[in-house]
PDB file of N, CA and C in Angstrom:
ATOM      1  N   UNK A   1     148.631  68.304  72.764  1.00  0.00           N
ATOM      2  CA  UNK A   1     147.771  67.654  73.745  1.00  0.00           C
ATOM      3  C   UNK A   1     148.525  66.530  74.438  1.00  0.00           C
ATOM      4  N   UNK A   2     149.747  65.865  73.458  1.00  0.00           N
ATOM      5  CA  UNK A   2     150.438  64.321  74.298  1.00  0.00           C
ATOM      6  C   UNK A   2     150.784  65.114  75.273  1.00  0.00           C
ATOM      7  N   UNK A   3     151.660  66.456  75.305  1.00  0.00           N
ATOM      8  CA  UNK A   3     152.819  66.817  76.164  1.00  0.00           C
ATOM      9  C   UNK A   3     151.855  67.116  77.807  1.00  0.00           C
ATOM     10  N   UNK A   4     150.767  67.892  77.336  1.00  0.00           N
ATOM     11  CA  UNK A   4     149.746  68.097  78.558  1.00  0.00           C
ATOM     12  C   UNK A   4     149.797  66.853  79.245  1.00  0.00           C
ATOM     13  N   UNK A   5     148.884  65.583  78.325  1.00  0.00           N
ATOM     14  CA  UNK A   5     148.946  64.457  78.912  1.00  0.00           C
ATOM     15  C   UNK A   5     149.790  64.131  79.857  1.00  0.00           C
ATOM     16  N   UNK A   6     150.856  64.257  79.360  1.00  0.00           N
ATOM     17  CA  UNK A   6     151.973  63.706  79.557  1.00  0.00           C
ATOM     18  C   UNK A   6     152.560  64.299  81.176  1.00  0.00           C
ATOM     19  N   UNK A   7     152.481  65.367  81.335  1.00  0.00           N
ATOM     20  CA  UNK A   7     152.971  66.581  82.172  1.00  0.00           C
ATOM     21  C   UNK A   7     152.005  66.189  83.624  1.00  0.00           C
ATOM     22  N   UNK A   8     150.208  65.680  83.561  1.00  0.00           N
ATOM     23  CA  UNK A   8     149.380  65.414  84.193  1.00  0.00           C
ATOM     24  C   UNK A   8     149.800  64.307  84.492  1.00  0.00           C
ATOM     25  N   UNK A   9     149.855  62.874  83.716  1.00  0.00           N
ATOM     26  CA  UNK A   9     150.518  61.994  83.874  1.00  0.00           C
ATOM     27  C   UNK A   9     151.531  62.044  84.994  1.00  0.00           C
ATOM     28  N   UNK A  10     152.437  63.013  84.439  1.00  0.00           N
ATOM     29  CA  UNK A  10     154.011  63.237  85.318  1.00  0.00           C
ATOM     30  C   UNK A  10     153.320  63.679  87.126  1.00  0.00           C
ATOM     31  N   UNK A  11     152.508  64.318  87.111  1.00  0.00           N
ATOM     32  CA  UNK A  11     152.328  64.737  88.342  1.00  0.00           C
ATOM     33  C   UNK A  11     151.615  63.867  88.926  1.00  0.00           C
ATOM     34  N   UNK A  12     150.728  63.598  88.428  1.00  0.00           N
ATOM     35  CA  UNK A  12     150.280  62.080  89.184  1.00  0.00           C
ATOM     36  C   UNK A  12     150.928  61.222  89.670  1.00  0.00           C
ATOM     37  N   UNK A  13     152.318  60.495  88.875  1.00  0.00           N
ATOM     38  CA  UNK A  13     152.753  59.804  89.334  1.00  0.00           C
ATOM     39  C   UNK A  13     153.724  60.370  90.971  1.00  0.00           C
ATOM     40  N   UNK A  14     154.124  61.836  90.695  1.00  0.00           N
ATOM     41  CA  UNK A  14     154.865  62.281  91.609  1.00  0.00           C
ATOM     42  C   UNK A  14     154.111  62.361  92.943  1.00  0.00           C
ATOM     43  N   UNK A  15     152.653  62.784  92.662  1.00  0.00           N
ATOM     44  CA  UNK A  15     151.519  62.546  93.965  1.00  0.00           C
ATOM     45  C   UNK A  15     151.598  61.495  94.834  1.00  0.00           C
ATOM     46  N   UNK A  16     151.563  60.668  94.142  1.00  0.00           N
ATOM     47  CA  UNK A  16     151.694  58.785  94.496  1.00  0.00           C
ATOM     48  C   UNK A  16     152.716  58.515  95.049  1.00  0.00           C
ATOM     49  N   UNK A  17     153.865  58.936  94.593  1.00  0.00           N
ATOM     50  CA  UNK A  17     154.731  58.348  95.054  1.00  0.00           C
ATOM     51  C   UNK A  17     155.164  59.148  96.247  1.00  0.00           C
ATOM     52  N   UNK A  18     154.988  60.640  96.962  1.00  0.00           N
ATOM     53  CA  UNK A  18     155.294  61.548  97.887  1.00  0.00           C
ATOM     54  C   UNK A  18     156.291  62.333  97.552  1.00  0.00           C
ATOM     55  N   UNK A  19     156.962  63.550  98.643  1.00  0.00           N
ATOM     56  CA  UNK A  19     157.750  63.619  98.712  1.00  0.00           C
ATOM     57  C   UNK A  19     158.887  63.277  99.630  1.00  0.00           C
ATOM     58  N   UNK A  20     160.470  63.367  98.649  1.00  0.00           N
ATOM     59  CA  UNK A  20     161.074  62.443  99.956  1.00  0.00           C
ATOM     60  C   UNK A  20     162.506  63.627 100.743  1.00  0.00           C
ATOM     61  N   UNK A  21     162.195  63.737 101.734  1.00  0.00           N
ATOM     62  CA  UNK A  21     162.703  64.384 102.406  1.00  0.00           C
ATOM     63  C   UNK A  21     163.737  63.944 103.111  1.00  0.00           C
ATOM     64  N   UNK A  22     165.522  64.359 103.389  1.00  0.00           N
ATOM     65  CA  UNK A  22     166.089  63.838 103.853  1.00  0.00           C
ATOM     66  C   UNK A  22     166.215  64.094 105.145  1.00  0.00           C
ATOM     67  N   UNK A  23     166.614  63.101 106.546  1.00  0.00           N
ATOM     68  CA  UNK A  23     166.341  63.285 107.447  1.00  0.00           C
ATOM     69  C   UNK A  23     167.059  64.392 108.070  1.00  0.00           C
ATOM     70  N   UNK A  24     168.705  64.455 107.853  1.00  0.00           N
ATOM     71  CA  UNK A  24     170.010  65.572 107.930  1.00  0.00           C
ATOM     72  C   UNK A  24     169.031  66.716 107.490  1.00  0.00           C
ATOM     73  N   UNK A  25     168.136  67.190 106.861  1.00  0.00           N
ATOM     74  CA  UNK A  25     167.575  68.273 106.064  1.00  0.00           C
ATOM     75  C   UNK A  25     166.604  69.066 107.116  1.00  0.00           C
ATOM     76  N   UNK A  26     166.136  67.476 107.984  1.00  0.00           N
ATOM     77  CA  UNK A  26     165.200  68.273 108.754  1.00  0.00           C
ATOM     78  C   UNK A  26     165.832  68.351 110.419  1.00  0.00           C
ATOM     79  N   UNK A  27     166.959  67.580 110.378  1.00  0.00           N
ATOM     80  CA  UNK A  27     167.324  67.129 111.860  1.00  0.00           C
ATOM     81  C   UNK A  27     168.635  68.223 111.834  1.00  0.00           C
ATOM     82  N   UNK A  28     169.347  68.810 110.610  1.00  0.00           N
ATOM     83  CA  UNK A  28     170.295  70.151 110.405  1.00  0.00           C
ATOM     84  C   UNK A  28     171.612  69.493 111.889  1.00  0.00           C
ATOM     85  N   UNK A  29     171.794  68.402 111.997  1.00  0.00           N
ATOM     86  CA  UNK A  29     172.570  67.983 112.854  1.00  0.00           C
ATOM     87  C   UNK A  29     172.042  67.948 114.583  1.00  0.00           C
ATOM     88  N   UNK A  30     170.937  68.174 114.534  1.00  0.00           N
ATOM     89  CA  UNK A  30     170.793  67.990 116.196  1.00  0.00           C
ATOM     90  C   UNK A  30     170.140  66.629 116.185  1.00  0.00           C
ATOM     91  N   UNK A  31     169.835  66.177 117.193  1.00  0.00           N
ATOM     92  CA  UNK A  31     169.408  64.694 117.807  1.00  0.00           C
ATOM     93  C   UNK A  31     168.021  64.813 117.873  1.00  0.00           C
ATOM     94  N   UNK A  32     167.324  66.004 118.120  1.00  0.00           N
ATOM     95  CA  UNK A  32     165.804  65.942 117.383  1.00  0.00           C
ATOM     96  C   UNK A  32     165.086  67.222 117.430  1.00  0.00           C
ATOM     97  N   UNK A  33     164.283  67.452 116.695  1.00  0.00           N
ATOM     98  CA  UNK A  33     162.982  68.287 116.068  1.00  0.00           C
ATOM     99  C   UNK A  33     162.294  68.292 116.593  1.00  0.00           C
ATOM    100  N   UNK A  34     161.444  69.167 116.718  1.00  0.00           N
ATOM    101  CA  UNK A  34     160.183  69.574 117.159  1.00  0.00           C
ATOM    102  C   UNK A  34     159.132  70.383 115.661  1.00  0.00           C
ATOM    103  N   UNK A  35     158.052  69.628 115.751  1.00  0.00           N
ATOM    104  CA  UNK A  35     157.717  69.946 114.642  1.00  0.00           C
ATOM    105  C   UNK A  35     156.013  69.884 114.834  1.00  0.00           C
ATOM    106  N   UNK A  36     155.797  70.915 114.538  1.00  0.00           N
ATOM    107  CA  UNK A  36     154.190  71.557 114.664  1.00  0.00           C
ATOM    108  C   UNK A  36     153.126  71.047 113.918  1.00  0.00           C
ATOM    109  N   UNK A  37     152.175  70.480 113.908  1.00  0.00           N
ATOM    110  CA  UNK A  37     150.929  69.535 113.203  1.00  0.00           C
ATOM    111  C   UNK A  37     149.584  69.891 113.510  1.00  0.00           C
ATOM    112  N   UNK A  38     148.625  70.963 112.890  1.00  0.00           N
ATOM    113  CA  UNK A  38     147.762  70.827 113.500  1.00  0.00           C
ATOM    114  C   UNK A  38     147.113  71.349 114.716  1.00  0.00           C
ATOM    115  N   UNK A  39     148.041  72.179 115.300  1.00  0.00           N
ATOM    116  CA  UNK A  39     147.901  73.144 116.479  1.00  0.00           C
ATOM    117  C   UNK A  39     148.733  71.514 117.794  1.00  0.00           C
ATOM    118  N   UNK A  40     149.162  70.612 117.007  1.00  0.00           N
ATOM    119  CA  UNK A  40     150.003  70.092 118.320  1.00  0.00           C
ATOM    120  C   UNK A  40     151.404  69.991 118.066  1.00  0.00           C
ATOM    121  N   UNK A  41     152.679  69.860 118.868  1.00  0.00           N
ATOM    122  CA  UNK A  41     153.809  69.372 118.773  1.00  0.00           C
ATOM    123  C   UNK A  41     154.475  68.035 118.578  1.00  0.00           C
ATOM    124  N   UNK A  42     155.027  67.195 118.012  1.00  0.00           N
ATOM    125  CA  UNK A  42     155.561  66.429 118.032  1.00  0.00           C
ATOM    126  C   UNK A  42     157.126  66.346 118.189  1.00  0.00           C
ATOM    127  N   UNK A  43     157.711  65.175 118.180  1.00  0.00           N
ATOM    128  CA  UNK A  43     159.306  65.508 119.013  1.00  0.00           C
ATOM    129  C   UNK A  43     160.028  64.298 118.079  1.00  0.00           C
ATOM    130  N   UNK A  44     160.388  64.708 117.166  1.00  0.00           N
ATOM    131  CA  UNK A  44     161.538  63.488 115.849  1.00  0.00           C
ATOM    132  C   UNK A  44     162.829  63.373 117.093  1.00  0.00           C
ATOM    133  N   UNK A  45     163.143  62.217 117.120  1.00  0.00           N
ATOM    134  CA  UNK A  45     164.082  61.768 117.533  1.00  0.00           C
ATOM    135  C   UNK A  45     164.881  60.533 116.977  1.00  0.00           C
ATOM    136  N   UNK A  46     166.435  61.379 116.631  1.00  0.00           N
ATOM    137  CA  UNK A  46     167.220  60.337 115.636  1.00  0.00           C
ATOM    138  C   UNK A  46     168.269  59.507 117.102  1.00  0.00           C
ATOM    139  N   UNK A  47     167.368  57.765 117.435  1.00  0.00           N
ATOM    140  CA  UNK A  47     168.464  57.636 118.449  1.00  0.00           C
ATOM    141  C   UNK A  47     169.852  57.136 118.191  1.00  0.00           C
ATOM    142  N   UNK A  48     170.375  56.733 119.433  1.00  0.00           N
ATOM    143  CA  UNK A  48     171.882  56.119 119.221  1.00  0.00           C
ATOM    144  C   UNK A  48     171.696  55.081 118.354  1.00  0.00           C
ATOM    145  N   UNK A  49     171.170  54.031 117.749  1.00  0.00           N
ATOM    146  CA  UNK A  49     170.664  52.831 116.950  1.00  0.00           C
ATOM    147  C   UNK A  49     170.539  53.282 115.661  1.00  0.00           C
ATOM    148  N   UNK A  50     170.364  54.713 115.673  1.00  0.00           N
ATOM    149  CA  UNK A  50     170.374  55.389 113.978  1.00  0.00           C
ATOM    150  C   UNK A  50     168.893  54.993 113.691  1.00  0.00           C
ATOM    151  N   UNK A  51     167.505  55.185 114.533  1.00  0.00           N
ATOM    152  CA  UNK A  51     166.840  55.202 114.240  1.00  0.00           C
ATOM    153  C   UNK A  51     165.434  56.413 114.449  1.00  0.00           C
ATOM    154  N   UNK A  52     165.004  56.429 113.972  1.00  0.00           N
ATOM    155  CA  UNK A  52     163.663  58.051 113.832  1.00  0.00           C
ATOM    156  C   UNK A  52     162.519  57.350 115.062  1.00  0.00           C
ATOM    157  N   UNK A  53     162.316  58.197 115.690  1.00  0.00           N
ATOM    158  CA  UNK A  53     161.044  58.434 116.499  1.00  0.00           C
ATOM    159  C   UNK A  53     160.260  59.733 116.773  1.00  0.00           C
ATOM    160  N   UNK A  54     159.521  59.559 116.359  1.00  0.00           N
ATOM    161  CA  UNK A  54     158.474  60.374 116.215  1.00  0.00           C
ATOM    162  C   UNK A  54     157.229  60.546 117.428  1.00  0.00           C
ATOM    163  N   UNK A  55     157.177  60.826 118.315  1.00  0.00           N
ATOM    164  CA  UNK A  55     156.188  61.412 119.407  1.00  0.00           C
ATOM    165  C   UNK A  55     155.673  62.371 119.817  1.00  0.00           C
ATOM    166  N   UNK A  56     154.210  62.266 120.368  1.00  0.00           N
ATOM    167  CA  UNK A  56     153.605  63.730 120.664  1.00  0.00           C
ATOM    168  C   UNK A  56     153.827  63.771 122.219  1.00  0.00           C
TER     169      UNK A  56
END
């Protein structure tokens, strides 16, 4: 029964905390993504400043 606990425990905490996704993973080297939400588009953009933007 601890290990169950324990295992529920474990996933809980992993819930909480998210998952973490690297940006290279989703950006595969281009300058930005397009990425589908919901029936809309959004547009990730990694700029010259080395920073993420995200717009619909």
């Amino acid at each position: 029964m601890a290990a169950s606990s324990a295992s529920a425990t474990s996933a809980v905490v992993a819930a909480a905390q998210g998952v973490l996704v690297e940006s290279t993973a989703l950006l595969r080297g281009a300058r930005e993504v397009l990425i589908r939400h919901g029936g809309e588009v959004y547009r990730l953009r990694h700029t010259r400043n080395d920073k993420l933007i995200l717009t619909k």
